[in-house]
C-alpha atoms as a PDB file:
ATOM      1  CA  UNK A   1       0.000   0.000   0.000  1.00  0.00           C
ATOM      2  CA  UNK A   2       1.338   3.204  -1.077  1.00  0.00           C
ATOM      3  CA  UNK A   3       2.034   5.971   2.087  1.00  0.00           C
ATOM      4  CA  UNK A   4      -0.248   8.577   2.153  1.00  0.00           C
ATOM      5  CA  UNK A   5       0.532  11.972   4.166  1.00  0.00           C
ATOM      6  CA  UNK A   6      -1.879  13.836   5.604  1.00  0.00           C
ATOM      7  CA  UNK A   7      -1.792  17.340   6.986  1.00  0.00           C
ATOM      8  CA  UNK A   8      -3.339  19.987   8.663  1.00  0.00           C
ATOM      9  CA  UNK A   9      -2.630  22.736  10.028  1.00  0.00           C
ATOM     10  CA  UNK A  10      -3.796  24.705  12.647  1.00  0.00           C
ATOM     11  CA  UNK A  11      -5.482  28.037  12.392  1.00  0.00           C
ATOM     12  CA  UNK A  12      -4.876  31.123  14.271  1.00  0.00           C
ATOM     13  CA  UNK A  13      -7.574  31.289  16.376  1.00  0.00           C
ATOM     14  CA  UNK A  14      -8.507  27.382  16.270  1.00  0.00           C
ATOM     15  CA  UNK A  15      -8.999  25.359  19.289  1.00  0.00           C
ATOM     16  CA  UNK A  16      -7.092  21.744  19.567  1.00  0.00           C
ATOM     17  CA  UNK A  17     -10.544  19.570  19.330  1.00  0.00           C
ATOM     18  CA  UNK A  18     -11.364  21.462  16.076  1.00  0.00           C
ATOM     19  CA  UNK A  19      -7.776  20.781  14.641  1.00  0.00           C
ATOM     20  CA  UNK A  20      -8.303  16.984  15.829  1.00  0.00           C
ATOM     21  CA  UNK A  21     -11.957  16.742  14.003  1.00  0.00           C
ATOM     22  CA  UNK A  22     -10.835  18.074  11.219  1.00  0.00           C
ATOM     23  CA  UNK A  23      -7.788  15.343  10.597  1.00  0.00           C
ATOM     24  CA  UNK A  24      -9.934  12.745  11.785  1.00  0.00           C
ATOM     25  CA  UNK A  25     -12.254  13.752   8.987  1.00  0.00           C
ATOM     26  CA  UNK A  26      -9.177  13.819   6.201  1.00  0.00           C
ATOM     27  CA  UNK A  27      -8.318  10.531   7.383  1.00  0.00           C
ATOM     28  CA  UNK A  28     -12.231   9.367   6.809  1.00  0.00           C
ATOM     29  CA  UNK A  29     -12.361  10.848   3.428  1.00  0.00           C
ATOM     30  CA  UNK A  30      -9.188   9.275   2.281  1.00  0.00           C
ATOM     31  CA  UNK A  31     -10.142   5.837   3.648  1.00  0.00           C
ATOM     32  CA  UNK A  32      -7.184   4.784   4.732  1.00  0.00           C
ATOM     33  CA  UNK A  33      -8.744   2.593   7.521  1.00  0.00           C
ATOM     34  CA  UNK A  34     -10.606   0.903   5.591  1.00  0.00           C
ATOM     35  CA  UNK A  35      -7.946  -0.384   3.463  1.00  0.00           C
ATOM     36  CA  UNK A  36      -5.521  -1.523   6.428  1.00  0.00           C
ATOM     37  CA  UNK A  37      -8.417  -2.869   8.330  1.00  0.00           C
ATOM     38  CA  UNK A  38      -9.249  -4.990   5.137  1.00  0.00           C
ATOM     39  CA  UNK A  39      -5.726  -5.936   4.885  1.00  0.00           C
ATOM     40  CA  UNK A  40      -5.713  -6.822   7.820  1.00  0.00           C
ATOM     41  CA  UNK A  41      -6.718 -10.578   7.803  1.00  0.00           C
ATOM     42  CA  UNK A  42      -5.491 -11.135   3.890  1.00  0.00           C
ATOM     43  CA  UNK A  43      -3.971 -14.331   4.255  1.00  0.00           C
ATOM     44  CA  UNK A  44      -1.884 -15.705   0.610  1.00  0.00           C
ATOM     45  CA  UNK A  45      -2.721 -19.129  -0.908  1.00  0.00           C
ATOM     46  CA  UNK A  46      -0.372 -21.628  -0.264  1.00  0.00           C
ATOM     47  CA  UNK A  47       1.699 -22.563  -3.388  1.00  0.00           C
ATOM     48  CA  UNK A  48       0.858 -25.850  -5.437  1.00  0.00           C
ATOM     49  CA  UNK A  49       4.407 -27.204  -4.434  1.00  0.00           C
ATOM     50  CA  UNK A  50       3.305 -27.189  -0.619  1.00  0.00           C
ATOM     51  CA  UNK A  51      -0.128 -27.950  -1.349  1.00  0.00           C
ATOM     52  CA  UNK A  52       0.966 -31.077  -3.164  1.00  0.00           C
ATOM     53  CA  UNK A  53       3.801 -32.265  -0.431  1.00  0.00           C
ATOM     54  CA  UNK A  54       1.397 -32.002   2.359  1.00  0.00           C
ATOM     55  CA  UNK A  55      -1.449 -33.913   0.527  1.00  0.00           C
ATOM     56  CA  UNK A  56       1.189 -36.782  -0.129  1.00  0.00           C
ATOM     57  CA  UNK A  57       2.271 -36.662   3.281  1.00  0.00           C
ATOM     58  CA  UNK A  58      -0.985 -37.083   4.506  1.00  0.00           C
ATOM     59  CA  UNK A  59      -1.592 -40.269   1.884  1.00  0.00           C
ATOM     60  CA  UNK A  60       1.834 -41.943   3.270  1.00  0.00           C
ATOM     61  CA  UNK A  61       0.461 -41.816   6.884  1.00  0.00           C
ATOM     62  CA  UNK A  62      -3.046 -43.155   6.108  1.00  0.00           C
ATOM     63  CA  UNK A  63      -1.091 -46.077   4.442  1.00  0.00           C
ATOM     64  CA  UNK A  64       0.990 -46.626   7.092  1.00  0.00           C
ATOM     65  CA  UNK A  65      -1.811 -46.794   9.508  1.00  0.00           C
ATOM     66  CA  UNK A  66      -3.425 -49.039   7.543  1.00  0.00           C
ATOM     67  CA  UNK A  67      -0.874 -51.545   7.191  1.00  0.00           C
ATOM     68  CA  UNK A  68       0.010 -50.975  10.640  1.00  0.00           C
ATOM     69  CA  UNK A  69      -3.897 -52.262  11.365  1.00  0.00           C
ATOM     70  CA  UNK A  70      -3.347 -54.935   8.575  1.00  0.00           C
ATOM     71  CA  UNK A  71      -0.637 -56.565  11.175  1.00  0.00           C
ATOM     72  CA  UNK A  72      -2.818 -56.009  14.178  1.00  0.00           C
ATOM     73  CA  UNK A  73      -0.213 -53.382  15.636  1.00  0.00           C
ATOM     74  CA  UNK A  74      -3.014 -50.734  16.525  1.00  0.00           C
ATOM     75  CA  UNK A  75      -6.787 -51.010  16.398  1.00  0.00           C
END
């Protein structure tokens, strides 16, 4: 996400709660939290490659439990 600067300035005869609605407002209109709070949980797929090892992982333990169960070593 690119950076985006926001400013403001304060007036000469402005009060510090009017300064603080007024960037609180810039930062509504330029809806920056919405982006990082969207961003927030993005997650990336997992490549193919690992996709693939753990699925045959998976397969070679289900075999050997099987044939593990086959010689009456578990139940």
């Amino acid at each position: 996400m690119a950076k985006t600067v926001i400013e403001v300035r304060k007036n000469a005869n402005e009060n510090n709660a009017s300064v603080l609605r007024r960037f609180s407002r810039k930062i509504q209109e330029s809806n920056i939290i919405q982006k990082v709070k969207g961003s927030r949980y993005n997650e990336r797929k997992e490549s193919k490659l690992k996709v693939k090892k753990a699925t045959l992982k998976r397969l070679g333990k289900r075999k050997e439990i099987e044939r593990l169960r086959k010689l009456g070593k578990i139940k």
